[in-house]
Protein backbone atom coordinates (compact mmCIF):
# COMPACT_ATOMS: atom_id res chain seq x y z
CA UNK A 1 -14.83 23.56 -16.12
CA UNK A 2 -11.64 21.47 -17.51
CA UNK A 3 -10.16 22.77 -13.77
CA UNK A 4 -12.48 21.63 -11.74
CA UNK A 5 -13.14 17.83 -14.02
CA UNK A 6 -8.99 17.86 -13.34
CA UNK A 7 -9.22 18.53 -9.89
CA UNK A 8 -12.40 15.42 -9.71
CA UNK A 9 -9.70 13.27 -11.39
CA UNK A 10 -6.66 13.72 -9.67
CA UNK A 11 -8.76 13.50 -5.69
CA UNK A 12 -9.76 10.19 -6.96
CA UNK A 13 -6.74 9.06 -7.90
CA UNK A 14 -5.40 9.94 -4.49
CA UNK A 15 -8.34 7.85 -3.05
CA UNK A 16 -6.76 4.79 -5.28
CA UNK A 17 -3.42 5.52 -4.47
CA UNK A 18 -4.10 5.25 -0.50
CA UNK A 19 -6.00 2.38 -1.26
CA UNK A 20 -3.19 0.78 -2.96
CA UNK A 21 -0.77 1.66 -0.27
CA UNK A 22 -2.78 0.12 2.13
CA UNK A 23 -2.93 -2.81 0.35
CA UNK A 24 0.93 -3.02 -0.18
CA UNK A 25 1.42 -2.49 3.35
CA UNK A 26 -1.27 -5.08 4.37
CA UNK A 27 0.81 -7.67 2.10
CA UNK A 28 4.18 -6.53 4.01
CA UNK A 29 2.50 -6.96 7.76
CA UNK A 30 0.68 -10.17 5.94
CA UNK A 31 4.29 -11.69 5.26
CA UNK A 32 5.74 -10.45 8.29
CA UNK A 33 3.04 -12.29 10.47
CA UNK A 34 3.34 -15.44 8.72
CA UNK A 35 7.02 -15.62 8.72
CA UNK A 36 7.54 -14.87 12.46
CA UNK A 37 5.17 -18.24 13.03
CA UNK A 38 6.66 -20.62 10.44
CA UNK A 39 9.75 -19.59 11.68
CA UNK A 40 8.65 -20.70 15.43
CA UNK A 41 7.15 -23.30 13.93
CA UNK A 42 10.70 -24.56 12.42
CA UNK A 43 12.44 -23.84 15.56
CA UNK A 44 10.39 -25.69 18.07
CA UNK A 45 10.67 -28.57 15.11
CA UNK A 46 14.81 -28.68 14.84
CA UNK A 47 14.79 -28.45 18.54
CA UNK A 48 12.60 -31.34 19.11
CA UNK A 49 14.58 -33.54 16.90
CA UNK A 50 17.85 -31.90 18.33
CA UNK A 51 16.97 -32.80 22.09
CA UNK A 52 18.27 -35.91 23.37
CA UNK A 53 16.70 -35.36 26.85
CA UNK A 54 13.61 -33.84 26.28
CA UNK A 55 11.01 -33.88 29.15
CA UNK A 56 8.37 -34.08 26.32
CA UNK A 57 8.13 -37.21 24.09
CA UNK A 58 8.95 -35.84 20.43
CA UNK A 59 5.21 -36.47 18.88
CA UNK A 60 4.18 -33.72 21.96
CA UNK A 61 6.74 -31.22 20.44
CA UNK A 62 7.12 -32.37 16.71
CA UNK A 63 2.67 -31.90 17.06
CA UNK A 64 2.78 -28.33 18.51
CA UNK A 65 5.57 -27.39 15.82
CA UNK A 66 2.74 -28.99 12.92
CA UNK A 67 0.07 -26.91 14.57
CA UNK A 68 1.45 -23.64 14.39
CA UNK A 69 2.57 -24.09 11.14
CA UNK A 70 -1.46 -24.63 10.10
CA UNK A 71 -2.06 -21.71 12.62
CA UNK A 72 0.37 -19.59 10.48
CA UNK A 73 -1.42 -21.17 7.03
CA UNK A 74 -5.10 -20.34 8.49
CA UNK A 75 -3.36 -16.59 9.88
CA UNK A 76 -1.98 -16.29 5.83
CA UNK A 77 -5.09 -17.05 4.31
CA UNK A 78 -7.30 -14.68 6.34
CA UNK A 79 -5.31 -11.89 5.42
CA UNK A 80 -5.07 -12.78 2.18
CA UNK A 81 -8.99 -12.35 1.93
CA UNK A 82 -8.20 -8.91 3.12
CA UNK A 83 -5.51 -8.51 0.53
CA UNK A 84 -7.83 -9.78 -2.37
CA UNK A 85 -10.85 -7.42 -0.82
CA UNK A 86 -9.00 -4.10 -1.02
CA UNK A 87 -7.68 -5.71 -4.84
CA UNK A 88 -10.70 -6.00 -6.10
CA UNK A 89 -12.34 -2.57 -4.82
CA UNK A 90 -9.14 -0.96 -6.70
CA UNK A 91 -10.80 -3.11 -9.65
CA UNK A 92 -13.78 -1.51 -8.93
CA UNK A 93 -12.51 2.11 -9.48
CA UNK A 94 -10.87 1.32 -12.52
CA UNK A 95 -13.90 -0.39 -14.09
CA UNK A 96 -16.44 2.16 -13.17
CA UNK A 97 -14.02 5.42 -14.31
CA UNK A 98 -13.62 6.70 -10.98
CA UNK A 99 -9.86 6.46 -11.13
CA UNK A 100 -7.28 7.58 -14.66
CA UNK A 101 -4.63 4.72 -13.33
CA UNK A 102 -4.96 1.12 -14.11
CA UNK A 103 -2.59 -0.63 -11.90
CA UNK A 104 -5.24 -3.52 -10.57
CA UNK A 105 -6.20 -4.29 -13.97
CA UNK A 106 -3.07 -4.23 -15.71
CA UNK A 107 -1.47 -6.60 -13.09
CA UNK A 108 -4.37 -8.96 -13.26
CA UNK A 109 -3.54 -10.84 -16.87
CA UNK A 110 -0.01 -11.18 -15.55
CA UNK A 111 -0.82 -12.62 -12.25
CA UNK A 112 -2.87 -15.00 -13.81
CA UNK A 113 -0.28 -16.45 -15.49
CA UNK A 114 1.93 -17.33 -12.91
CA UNK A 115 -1.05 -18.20 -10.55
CA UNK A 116 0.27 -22.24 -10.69
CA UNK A 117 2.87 -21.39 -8.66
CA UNK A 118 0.87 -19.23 -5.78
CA UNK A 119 2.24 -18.59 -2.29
CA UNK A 120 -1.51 -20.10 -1.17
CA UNK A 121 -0.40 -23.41 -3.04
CA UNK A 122 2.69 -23.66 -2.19
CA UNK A 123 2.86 -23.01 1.61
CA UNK A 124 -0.09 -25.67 1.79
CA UNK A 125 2.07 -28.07 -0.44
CA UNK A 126 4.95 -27.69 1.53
CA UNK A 127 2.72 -28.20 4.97
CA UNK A 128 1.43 -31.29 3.69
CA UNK A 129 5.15 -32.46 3.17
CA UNK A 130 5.64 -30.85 6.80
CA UNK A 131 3.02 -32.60 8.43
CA UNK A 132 3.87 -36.02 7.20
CA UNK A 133 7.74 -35.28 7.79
CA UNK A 134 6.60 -34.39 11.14
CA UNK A 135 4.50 -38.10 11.60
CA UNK A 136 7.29 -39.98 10.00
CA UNK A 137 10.10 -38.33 12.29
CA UNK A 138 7.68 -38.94 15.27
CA UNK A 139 6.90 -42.29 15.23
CA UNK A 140 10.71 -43.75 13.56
CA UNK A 141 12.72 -41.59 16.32
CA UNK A 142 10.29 -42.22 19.34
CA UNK A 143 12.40 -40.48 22.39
């Protein structure tokens, strides 16, 4: 009997462990994504302000640099729902007893914490600053 209630405990741990890996990788490709865009974004920015000649006035090129930052912002947040969905399902097990391992709920109180300073925060923050940076640069250094 104490076998088998073993064997229960450790197949769903190894249900919570997957599910926690494919959280952690979901974070990785969510940061990956997001990067490779704010760093187009940033390119197609210092190149517009770079180009003497450009073909395209610099509000054209300094406005698609803003908008794929925001594309990247809106690409961040909707995997971060994802990232927050699998979270709280790991929640779930630990709650309900279907899991012995408490990493959800152990991180939780800590996260909390430092939630004022919040990648969701600050990249919107920072785009804000972006955005007007962008205006500003546009309209004082018309081309």
């Amino acid at each position: 009997m104490q076998r088998k209630m073993k064997k229960e405990t450790e197949n769903k741990d190894d249900l919570y462990i997957k599910i926690w890996e494919v959280e952690q990788r979901h974070v990785t490709t969510r940061w990956t994504v997001s990067t490779f865009f704010f760093s187009i974004s940033f390119a197609i920015f210092g190149l517009a302000i770079q180009a003497e000649k450009s073909p395209l006035p610099l509000y054209v090129t300094t406005s698609v640099a803003i908008a794929i930052y925001w594309f990247a912002y809106a690409l961040y947040l909707r995997f971060n729902d994802y990232t927050d969905y699998l979270r709280s399902r790991l929640e779930e097990m630990e709650e309900n007893g279907l899991t012995t391992l408490d990493l959800q709920s152990k991180a939780a109180p800590y996260l909390e914490q430092k939630k004022k300073y919040h990648a969701v925060k600050l990249i919107k923050f920072f785009g804000i600053l972006y955005t007007i940076a962008g205006i500003v640069i546009s309209v004082c250094f018309n081309s």
